[in-house]
C-alpha atoms as a PDB file:
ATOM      1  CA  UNK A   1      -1.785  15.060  -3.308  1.00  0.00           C
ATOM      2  CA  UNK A   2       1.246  13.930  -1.015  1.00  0.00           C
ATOM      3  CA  UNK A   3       3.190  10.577  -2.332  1.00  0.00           C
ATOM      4  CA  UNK A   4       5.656   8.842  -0.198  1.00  0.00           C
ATOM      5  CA  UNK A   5       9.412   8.606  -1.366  1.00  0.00           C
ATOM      6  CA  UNK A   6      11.396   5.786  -1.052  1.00  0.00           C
ATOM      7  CA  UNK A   7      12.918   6.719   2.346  1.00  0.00           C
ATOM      8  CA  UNK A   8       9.608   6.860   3.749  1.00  0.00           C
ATOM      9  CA  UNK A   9       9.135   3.128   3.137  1.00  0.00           C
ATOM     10  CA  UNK A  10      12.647   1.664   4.233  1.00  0.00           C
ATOM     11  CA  UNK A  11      11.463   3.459   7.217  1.00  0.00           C
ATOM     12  CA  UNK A  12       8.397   2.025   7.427  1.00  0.00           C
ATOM     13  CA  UNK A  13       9.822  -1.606   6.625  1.00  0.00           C
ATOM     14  CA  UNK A  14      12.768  -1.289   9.436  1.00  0.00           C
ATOM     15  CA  UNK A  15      10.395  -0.220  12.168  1.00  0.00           C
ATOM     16  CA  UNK A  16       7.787  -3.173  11.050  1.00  0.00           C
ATOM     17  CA  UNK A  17      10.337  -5.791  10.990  1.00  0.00           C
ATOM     18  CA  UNK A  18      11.986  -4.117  14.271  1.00  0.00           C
ATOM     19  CA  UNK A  19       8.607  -4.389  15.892  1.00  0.00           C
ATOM     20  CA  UNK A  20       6.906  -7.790  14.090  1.00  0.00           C
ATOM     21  CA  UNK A  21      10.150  -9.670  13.544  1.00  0.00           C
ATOM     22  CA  UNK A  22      11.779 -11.009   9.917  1.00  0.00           C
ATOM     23  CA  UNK A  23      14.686 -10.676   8.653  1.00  0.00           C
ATOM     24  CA  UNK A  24      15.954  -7.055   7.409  1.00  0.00           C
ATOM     25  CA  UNK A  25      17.294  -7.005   4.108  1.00  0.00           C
ATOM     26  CA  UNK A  26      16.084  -4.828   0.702  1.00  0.00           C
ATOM     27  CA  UNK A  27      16.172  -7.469  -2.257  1.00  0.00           C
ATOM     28  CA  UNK A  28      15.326  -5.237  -5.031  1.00  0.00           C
ATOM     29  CA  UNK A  29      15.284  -1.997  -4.229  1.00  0.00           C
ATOM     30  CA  UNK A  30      13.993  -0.630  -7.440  1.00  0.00           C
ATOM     31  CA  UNK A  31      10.795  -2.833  -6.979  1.00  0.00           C
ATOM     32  CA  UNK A  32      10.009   0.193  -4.233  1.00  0.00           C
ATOM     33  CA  UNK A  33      10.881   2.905  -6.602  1.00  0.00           C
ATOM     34  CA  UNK A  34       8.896   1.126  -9.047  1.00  0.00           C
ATOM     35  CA  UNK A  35       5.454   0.606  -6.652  1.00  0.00           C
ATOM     36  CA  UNK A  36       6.045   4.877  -5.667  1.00  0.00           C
ATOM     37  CA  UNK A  37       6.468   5.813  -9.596  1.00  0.00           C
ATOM     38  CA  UNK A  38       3.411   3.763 -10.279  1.00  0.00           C
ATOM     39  CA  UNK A  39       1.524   5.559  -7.694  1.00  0.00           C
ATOM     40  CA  UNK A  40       2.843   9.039  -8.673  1.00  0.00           C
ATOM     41  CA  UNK A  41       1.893   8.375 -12.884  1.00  0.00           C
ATOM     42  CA  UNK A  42      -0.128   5.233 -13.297  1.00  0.00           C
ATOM     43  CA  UNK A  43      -1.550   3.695 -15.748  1.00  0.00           C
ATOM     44  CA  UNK A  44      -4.540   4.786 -14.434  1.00  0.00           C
ATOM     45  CA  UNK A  45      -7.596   3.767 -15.828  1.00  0.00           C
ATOM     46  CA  UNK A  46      -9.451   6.787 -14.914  1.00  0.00           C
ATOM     47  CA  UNK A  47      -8.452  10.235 -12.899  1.00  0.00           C
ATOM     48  CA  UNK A  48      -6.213   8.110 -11.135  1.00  0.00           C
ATOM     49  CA  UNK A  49      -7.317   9.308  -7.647  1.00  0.00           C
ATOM     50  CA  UNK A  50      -6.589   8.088  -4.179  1.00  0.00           C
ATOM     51  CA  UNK A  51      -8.396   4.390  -4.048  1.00  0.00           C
ATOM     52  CA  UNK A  52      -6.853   3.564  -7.669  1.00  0.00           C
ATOM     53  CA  UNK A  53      -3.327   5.022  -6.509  1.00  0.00           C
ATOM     54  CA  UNK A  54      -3.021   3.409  -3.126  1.00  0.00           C
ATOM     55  CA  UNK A  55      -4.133  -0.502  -4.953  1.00  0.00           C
ATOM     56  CA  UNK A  56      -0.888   0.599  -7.731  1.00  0.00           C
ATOM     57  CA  UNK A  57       1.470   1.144  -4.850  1.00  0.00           C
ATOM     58  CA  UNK A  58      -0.184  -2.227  -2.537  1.00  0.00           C
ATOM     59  CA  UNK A  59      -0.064  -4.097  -5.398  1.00  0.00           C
ATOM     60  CA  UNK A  60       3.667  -2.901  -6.644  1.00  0.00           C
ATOM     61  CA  UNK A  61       5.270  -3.980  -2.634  1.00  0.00           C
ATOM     62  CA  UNK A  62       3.640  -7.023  -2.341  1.00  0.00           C
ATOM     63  CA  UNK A  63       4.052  -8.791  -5.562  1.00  0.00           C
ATOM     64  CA  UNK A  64       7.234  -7.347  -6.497  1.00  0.00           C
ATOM     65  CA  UNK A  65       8.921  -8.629  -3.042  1.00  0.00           C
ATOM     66  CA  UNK A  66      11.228  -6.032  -2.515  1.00  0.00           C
ATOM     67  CA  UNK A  67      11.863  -7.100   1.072  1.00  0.00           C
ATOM     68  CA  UNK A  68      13.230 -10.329   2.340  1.00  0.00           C
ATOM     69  CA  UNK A  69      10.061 -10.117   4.813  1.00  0.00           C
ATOM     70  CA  UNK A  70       7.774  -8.200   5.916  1.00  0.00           C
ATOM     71  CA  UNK A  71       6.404  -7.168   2.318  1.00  0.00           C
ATOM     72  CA  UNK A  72       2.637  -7.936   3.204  1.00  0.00           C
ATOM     73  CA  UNK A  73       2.807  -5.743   6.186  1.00  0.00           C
ATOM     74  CA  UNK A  74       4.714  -3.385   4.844  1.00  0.00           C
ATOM     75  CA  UNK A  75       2.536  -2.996   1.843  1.00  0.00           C
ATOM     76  CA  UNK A  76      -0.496  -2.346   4.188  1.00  0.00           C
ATOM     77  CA  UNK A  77       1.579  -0.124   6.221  1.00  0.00           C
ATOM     78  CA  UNK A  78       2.544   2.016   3.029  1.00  0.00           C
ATOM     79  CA  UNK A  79      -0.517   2.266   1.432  1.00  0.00           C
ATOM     80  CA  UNK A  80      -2.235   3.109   4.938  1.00  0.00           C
ATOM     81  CA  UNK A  81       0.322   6.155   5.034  1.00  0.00           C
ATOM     82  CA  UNK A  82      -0.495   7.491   1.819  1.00  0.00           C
ATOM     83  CA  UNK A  83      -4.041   7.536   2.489  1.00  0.00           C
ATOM     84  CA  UNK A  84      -3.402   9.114   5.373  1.00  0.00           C
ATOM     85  CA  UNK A  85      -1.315  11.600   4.313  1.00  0.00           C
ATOM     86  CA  UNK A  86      -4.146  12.911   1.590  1.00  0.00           C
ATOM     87  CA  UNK A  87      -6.790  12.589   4.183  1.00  0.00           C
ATOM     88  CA  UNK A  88      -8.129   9.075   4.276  1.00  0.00           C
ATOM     89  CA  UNK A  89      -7.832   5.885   6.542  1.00  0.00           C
ATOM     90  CA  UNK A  90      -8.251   2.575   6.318  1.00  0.00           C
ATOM     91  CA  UNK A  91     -11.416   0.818   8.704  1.00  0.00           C
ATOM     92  CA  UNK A  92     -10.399  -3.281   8.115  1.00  0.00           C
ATOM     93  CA  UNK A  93     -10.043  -5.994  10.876  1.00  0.00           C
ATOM     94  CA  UNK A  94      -6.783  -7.420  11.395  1.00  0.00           C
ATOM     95  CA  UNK A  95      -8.297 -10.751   9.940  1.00  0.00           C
ATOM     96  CA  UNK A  96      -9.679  -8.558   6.808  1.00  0.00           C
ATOM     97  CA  UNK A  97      -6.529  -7.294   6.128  1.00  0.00           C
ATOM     98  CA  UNK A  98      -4.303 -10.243   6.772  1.00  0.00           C
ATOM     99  CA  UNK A  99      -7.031 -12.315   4.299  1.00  0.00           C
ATOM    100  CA  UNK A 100      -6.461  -9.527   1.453  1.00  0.00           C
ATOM    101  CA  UNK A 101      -2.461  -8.868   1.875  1.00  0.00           C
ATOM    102  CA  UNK A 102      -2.558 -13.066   1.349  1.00  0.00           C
ATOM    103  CA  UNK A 103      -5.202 -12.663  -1.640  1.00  0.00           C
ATOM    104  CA  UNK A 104      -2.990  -9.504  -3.361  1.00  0.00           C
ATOM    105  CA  UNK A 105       0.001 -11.685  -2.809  1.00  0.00           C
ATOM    106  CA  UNK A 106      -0.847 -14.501  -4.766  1.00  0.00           C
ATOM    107  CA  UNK A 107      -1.448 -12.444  -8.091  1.00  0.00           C
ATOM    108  CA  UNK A 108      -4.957 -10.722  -7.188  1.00  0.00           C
ATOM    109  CA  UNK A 109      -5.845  -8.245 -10.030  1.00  0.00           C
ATOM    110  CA  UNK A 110      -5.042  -4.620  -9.212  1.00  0.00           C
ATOM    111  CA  UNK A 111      -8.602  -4.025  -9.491  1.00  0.00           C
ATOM    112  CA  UNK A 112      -9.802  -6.348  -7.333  1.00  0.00           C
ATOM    113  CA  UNK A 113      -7.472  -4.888  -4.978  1.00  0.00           C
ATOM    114  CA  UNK A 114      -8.466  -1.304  -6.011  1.00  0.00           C
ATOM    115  CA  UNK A 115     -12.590  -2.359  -4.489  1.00  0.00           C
ATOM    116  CA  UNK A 116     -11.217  -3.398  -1.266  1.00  0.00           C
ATOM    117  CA  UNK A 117      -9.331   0.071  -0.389  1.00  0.00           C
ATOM    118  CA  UNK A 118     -12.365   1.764  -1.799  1.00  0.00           C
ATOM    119  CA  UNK A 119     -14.592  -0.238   0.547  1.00  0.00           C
ATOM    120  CA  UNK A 120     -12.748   0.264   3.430  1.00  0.00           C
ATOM    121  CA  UNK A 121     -11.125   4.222   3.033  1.00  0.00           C
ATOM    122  CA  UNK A 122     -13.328   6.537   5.350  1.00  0.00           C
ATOM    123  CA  UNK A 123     -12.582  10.063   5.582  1.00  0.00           C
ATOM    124  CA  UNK A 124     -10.123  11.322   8.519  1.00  0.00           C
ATOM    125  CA  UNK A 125     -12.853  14.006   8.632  1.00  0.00           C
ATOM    126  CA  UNK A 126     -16.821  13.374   8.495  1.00  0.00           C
ATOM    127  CA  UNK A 127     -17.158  14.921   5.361  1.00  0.00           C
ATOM    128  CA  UNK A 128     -17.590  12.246   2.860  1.00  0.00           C
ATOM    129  CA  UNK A 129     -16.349  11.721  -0.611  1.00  0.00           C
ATOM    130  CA  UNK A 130     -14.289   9.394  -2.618  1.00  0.00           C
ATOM    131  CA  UNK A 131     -10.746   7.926  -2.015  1.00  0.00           C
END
């Protein structure tokens, strides 16, 4: 399994707010090493594979407002990344994904958030499986 480090996302949050527009700032930078760490060890309520991984490290940027903007899209963006690095992507609508970063944001359960990414994560290649 390949896990982002915390360069990886203050790349990923420059070139979003570079690209969106926001203002740049970090306000809490261990809020990001906290969302990665969570990722990388849990608590995991089971194997603690991809799907349940990906909703830890969602969950840890976009409640924990690390950012001074751009943590919904960045959150998105980061947990994307990860799922693509280990294989997976995720197939949402712009309006899908705009209508969970809001629901995650206002306290959604990590499980709850954990079912959408497994609804949505398809396989970079056609064989199937489980993210």
């Amino acid at each position: 399994m390949e896990f982002l480090e915390t360069d990886d996302v203050l790349r990923m949050h420059q070139s979003i707010i570079d690209t969106g527009g926001g203002t740049h700032g970090v306000m809490a930078a261990g809020a990001v090493d906290a969302a990665l760490e969570r990722c990388r060890w849990g608590p995991f309520h089971g194997p603690g594979d991809l799907g349940e991984r990906a909703a830890y490290l969602l969950r840890g940027i976009v409640q924990d407002h690390p950012f001074a903007d751009g943590n919904k899209r960045t959150a998105f963006e980061v947990a994307e990344t990860f799922l693509r690095r280990n294989g997976w992507f995720m197939a949402a609508s712009a309006d899908d994904i705009v209508k969970s970063m809001l629901d995650a944001a206002q306290g959604q359960p990590v499980e709850a958030i954990e079912a959408w990414i497994r609804a949505r994560a398809k396989p970079l290649s056609s064989e199937g499986g489980k993210p």
